[in-house]
PDB file of N, CA and C in Angstrom:
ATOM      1  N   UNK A   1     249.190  75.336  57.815  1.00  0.00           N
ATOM      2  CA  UNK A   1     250.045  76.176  58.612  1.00  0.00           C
ATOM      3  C   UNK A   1     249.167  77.178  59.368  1.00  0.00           C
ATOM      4  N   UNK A   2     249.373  77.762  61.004  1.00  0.00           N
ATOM      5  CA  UNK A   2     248.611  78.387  61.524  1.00  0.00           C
ATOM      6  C   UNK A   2     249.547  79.245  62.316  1.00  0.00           C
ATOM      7  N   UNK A   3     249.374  80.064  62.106  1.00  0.00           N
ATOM      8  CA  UNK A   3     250.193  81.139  63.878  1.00  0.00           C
ATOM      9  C   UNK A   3     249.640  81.171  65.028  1.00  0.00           C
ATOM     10  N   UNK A   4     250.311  80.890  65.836  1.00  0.00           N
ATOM     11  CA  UNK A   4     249.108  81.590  67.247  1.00  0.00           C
ATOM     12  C   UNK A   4     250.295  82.167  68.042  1.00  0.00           C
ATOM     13  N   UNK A   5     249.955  82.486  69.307  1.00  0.00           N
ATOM     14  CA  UNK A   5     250.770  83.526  70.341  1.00  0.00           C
ATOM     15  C   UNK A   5     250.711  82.281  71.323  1.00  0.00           C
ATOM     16  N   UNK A   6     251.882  81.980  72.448  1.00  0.00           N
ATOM     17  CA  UNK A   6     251.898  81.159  73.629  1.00  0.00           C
ATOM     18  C   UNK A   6     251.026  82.116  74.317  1.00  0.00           C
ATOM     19  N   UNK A   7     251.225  81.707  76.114  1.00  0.00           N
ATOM     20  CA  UNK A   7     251.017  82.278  77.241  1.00  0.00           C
ATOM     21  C   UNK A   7     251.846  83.782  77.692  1.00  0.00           C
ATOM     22  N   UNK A   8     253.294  83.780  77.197  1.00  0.00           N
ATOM     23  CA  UNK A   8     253.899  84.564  76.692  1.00  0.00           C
ATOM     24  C   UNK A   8     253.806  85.860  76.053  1.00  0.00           C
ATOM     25  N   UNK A   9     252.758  85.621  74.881  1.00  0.00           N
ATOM     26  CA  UNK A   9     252.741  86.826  73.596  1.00  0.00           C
ATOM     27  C   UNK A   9     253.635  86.219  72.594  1.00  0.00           C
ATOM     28  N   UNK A  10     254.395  85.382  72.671  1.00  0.00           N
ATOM     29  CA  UNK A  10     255.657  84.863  71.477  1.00  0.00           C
ATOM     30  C   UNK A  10     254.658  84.004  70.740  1.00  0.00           C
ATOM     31  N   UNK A  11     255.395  84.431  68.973  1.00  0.00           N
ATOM     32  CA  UNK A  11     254.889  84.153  68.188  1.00  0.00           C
ATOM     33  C   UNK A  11     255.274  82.591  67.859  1.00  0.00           C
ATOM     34  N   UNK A  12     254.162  81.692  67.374  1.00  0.00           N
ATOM     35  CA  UNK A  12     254.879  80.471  67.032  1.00  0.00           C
ATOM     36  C   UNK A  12     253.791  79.984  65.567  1.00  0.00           C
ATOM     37  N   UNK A  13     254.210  78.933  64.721  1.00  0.00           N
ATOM     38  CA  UNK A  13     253.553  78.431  63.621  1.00  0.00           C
ATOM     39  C   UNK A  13     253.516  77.000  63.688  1.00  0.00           C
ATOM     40  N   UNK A  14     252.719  76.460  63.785  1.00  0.00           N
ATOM     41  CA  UNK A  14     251.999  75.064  63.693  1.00  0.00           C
ATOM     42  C   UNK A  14     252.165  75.112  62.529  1.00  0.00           C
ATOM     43  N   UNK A  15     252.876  73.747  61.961  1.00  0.00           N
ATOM     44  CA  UNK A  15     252.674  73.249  60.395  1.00  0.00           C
ATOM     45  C   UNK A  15     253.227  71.630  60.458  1.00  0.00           C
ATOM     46  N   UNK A  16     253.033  71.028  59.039  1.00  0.00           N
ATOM     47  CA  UNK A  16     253.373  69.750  58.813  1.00  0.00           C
ATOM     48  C   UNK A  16     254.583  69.317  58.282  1.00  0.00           C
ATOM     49  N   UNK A  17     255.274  68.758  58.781  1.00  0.00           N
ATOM     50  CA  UNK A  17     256.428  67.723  57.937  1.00  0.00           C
ATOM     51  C   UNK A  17     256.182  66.721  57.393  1.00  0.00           C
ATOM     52  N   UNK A  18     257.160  66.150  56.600  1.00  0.00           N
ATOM     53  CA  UNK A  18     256.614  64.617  55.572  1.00  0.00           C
ATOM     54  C   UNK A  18     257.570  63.956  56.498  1.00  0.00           C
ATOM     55  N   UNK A  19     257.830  62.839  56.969  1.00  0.00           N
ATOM     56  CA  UNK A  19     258.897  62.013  57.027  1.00  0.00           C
ATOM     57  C   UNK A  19     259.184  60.736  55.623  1.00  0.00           C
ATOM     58  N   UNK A  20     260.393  60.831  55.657  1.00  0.00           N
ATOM     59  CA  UNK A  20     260.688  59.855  53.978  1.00  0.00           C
ATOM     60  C   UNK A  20     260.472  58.307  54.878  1.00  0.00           C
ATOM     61  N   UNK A  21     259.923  57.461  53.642  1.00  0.00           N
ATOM     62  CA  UNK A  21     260.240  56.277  53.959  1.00  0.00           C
ATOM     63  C   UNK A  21     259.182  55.302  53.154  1.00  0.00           C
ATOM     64  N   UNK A  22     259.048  54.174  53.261  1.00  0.00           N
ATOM     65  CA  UNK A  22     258.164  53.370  52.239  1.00  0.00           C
ATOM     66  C   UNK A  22     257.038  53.233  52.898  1.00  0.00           C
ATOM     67  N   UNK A  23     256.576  53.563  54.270  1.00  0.00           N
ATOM     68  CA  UNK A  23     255.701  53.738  54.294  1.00  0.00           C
ATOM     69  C   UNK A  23     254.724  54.324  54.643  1.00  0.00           C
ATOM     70  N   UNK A  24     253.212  54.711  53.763  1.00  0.00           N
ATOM     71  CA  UNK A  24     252.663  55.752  53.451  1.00  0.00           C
ATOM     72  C   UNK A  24     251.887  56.428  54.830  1.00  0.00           C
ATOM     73  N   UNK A  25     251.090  54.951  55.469  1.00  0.00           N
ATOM     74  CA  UNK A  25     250.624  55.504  57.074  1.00  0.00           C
ATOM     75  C   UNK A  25     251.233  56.534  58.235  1.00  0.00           C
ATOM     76  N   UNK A  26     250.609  57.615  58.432  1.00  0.00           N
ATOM     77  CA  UNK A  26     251.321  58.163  59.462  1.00  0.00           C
ATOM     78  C   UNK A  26     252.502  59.196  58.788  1.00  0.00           C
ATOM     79  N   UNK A  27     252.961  59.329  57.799  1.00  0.00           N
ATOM     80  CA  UNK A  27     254.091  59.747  57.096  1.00  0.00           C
ATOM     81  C   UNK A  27     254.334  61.674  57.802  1.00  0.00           C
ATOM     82  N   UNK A  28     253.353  62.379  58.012  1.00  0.00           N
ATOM     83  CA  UNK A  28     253.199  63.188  58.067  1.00  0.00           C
ATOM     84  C   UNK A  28     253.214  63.762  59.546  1.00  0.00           C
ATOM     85  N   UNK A  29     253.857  64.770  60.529  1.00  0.00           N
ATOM     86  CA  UNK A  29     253.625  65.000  61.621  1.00  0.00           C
ATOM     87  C   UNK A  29     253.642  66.051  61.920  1.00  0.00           C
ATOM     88  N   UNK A  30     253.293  66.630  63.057  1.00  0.00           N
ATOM     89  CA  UNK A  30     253.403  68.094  63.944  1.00  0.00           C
ATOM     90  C   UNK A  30     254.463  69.197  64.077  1.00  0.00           C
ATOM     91  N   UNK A  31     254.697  70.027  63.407  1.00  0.00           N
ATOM     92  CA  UNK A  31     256.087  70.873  64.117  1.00  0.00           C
ATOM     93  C   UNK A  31     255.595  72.012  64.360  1.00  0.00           C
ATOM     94  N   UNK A  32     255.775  72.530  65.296  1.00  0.00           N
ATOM     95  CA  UNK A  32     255.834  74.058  65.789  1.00  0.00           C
ATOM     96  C   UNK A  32     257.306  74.257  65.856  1.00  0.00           C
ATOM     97  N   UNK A  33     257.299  75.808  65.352  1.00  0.00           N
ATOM     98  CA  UNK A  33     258.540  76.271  65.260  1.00  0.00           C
ATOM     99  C   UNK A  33     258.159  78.047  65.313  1.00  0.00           C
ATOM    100  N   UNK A  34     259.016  78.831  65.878  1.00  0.00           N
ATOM    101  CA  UNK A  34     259.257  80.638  66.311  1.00  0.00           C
ATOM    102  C   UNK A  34     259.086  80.797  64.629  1.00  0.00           C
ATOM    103  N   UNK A  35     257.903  81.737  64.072  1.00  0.00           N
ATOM    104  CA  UNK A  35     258.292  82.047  62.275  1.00  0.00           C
ATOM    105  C   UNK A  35     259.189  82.425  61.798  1.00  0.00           C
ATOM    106  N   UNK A  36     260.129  83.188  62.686  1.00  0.00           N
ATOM    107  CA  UNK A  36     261.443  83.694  62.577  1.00  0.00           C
ATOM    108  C   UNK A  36     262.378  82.898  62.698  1.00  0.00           C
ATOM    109  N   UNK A  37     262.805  81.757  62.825  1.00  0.00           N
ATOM    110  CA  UNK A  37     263.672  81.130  63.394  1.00  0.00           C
ATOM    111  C   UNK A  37     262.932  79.349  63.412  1.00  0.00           C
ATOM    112  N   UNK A  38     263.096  79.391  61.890  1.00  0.00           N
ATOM    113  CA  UNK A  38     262.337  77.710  61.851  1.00  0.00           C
ATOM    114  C   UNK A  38     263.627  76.740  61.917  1.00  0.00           C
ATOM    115  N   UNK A  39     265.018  76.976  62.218  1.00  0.00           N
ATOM    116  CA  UNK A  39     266.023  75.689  62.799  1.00  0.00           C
ATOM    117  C   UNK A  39     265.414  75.710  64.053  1.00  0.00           C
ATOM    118  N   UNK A  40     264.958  76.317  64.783  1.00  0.00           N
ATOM    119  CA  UNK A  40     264.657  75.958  66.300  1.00  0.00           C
ATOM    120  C   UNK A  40     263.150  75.394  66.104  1.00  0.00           C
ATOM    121  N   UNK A  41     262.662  74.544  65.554  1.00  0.00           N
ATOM    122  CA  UNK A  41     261.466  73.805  65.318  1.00  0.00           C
ATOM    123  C   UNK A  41     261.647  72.599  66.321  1.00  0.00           C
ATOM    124  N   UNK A  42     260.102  72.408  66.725  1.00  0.00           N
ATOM    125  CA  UNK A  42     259.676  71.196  67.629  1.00  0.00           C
ATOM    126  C   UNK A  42     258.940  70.379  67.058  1.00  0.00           C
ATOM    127  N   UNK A  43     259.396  69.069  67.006  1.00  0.00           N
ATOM    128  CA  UNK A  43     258.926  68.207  66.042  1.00  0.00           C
ATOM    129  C   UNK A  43     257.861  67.559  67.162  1.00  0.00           C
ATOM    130  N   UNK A  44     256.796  67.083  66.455  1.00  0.00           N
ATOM    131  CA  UNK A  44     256.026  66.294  67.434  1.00  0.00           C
ATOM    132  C   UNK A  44     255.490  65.200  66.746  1.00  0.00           C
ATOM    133  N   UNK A  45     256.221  64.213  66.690  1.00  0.00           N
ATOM    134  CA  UNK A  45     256.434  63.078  65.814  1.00  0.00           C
ATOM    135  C   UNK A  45     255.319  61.742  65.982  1.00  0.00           C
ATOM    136  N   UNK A  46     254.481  62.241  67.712  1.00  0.00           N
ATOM    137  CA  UNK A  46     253.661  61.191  68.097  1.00  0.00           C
ATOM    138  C   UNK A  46     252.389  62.108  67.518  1.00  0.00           C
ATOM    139  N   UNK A  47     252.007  62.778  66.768  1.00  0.00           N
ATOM    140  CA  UNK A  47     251.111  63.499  66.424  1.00  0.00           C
ATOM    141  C   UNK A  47     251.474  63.230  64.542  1.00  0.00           C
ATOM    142  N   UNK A  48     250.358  62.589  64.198  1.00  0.00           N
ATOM    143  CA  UNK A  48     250.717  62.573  62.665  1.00  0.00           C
ATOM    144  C   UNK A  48     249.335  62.337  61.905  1.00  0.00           C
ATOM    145  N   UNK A  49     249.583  62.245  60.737  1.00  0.00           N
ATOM    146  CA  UNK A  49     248.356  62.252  59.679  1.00  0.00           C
ATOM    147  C   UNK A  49     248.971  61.686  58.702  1.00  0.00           C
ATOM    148  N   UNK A  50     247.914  60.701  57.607  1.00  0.00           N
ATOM    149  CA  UNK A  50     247.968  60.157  56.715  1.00  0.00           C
ATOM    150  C   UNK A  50     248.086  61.275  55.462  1.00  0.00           C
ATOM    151  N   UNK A  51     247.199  62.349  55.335  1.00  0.00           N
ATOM    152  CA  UNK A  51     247.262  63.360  54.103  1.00  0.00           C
ATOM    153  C   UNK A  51     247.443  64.439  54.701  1.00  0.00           C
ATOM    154  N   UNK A  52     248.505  65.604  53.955  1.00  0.00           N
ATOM    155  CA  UNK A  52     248.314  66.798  54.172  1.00  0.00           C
ATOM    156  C   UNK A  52     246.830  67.746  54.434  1.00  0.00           C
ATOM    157  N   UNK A  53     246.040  66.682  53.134  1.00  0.00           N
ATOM    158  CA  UNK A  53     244.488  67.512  53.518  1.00  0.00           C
ATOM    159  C   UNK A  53     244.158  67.349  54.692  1.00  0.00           C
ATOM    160  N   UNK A  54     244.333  66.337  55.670  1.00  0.00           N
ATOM    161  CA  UNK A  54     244.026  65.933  57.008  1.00  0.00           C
ATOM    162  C   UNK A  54     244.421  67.017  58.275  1.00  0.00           C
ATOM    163  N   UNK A  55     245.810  66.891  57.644  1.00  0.00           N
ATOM    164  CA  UNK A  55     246.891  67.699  58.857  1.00  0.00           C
ATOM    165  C   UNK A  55     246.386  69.048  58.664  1.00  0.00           C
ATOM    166  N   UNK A  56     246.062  69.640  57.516  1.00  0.00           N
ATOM    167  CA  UNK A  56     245.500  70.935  57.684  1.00  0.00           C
ATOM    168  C   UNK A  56     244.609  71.412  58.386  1.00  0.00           C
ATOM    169  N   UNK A  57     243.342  70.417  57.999  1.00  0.00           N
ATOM    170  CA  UNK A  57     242.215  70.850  58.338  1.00  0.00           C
ATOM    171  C   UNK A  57     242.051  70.544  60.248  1.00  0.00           C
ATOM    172  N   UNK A  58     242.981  69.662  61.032  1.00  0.00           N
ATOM    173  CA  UNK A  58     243.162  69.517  61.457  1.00  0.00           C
ATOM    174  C   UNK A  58     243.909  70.657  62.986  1.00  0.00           C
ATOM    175  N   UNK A  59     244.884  70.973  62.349  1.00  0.00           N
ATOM    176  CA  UNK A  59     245.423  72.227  62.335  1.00  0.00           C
ATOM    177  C   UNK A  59     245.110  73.446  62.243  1.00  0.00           C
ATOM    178  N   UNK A  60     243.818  73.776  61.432  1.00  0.00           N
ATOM    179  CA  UNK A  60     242.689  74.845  61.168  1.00  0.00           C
ATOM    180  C   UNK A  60     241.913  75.045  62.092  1.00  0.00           C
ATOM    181  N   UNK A  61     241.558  73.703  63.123  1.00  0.00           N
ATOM    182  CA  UNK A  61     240.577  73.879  63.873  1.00  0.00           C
ATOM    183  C   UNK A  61     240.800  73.571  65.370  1.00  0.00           C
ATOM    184  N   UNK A  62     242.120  73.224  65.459  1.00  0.00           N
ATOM    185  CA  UNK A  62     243.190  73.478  66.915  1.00  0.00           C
ATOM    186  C   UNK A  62     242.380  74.578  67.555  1.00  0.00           C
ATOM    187  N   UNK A  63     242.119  74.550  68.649  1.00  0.00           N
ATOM    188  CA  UNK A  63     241.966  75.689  69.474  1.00  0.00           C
ATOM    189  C   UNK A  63     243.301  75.899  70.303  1.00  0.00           C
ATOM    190  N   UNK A  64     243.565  77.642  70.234  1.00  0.00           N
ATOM    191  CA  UNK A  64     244.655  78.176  70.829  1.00  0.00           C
ATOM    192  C   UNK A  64     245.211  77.164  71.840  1.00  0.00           C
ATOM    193  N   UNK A  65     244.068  77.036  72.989  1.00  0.00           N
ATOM    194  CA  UNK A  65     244.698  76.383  73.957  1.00  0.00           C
ATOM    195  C   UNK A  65     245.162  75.196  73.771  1.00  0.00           C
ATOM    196  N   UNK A  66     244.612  73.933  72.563  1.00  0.00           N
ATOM    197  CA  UNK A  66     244.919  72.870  72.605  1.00  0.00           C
ATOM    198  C   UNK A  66     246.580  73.110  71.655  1.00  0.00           C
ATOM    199  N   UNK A  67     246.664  74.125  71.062  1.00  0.00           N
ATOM    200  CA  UNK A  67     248.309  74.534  70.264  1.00  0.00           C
ATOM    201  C   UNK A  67     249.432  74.862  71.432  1.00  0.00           C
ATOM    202  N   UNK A  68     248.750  75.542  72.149  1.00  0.00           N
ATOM    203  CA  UNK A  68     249.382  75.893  73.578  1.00  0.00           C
ATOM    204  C   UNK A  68     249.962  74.276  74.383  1.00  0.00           C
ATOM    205  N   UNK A  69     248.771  73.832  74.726  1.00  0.00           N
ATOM    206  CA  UNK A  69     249.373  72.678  75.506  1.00  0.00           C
ATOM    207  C   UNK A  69     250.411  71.861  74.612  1.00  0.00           C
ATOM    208  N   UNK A  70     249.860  71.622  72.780  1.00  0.00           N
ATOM    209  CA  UNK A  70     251.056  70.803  72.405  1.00  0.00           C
ATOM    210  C   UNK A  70     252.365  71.540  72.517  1.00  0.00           C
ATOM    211  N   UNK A  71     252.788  72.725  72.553  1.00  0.00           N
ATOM    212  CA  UNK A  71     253.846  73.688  72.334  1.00  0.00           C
ATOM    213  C   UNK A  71     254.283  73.275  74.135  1.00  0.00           C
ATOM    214  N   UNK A  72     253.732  73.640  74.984  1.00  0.00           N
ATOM    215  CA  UNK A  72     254.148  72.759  76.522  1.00  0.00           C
ATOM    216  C   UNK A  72     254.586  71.411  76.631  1.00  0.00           C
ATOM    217  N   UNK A  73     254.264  70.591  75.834  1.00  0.00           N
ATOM    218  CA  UNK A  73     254.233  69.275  76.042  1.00  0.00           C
ATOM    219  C   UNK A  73     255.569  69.286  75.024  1.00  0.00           C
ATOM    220  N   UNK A  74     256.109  70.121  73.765  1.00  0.00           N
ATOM    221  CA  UNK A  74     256.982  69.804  72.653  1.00  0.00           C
ATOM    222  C   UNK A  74     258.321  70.605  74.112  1.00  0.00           C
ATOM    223  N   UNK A  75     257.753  71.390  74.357  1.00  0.00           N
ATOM    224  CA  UNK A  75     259.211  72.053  75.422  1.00  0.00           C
ATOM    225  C   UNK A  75     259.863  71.105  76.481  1.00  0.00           C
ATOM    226  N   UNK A  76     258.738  70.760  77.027  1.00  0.00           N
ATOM    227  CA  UNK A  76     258.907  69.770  78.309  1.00  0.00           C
ATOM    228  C   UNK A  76     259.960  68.532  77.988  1.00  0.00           C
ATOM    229  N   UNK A  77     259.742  68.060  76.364  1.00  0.00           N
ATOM    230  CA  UNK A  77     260.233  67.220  76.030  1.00  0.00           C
ATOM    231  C   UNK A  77     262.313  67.309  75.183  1.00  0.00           C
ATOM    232  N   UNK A  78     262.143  68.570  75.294  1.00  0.00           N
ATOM    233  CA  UNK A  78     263.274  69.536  74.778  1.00  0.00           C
ATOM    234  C   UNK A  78     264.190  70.762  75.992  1.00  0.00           C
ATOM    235  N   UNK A  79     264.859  69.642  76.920  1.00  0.00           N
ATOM    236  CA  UNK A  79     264.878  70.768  77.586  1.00  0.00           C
ATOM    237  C   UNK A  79     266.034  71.830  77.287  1.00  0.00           C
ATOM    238  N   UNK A  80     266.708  71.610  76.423  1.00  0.00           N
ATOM    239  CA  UNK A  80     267.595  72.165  75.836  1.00  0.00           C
ATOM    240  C   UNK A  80     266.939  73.383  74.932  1.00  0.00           C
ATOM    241  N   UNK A  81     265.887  73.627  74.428  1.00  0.00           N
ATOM    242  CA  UNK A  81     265.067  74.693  73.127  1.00  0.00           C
ATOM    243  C   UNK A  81     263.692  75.089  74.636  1.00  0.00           C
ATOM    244  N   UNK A  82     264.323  74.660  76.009  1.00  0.00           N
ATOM    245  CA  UNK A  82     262.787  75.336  76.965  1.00  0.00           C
ATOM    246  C   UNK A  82     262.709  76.750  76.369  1.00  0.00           C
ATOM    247  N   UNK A  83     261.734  77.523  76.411  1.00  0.00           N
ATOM    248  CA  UNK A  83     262.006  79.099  76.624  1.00  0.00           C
ATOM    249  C   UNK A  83     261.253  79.464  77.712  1.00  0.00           C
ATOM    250  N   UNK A  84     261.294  81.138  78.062  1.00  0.00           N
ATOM    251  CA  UNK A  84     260.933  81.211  79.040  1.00  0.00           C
ATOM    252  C   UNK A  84     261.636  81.187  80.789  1.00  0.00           C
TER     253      UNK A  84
END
């Protein structure tokens, strides 16, 4: 799990979901969501990992801007949750 700030100043948290199912590849994916307000989460489902240890460390070493563009790319795809 990571915080960063958009272009904005608004606060957002990068973290992982499990998705259920039998199988184990890929099980794991992207959500950014406002820390305040995690029903309004952006799933980013084409972004995934085999282990949580993965998705973390992964996630640890995001640079702002590359959290930024996925958080652009999760809106673009949501135009209903755009902000801004």
């Amino acid at each position: 799990m990571r915080d960063f700030t958009d272009a904005q100043g608004r606060r957002w948290r990068a973290s992982v979901r499990e998705e259920q199912g039998a199988d184990y590849k890929g099980r794991l994916f992207l959500v950014i969501e406002p820390p305040d307000a995690p029903a309004d989460a952006l799933e980013l489902r084409d972004v995934r990992w085999n282990s949580e240890r993965t998705a973390a460390r992964t996630i640890a070493t995001m640079s702002t801007v590359e959290l930024r563009r996925r958080l652009r790319a999760a809106l673009g795809r949501s135009p209903e949750r755009r902000v801004g």
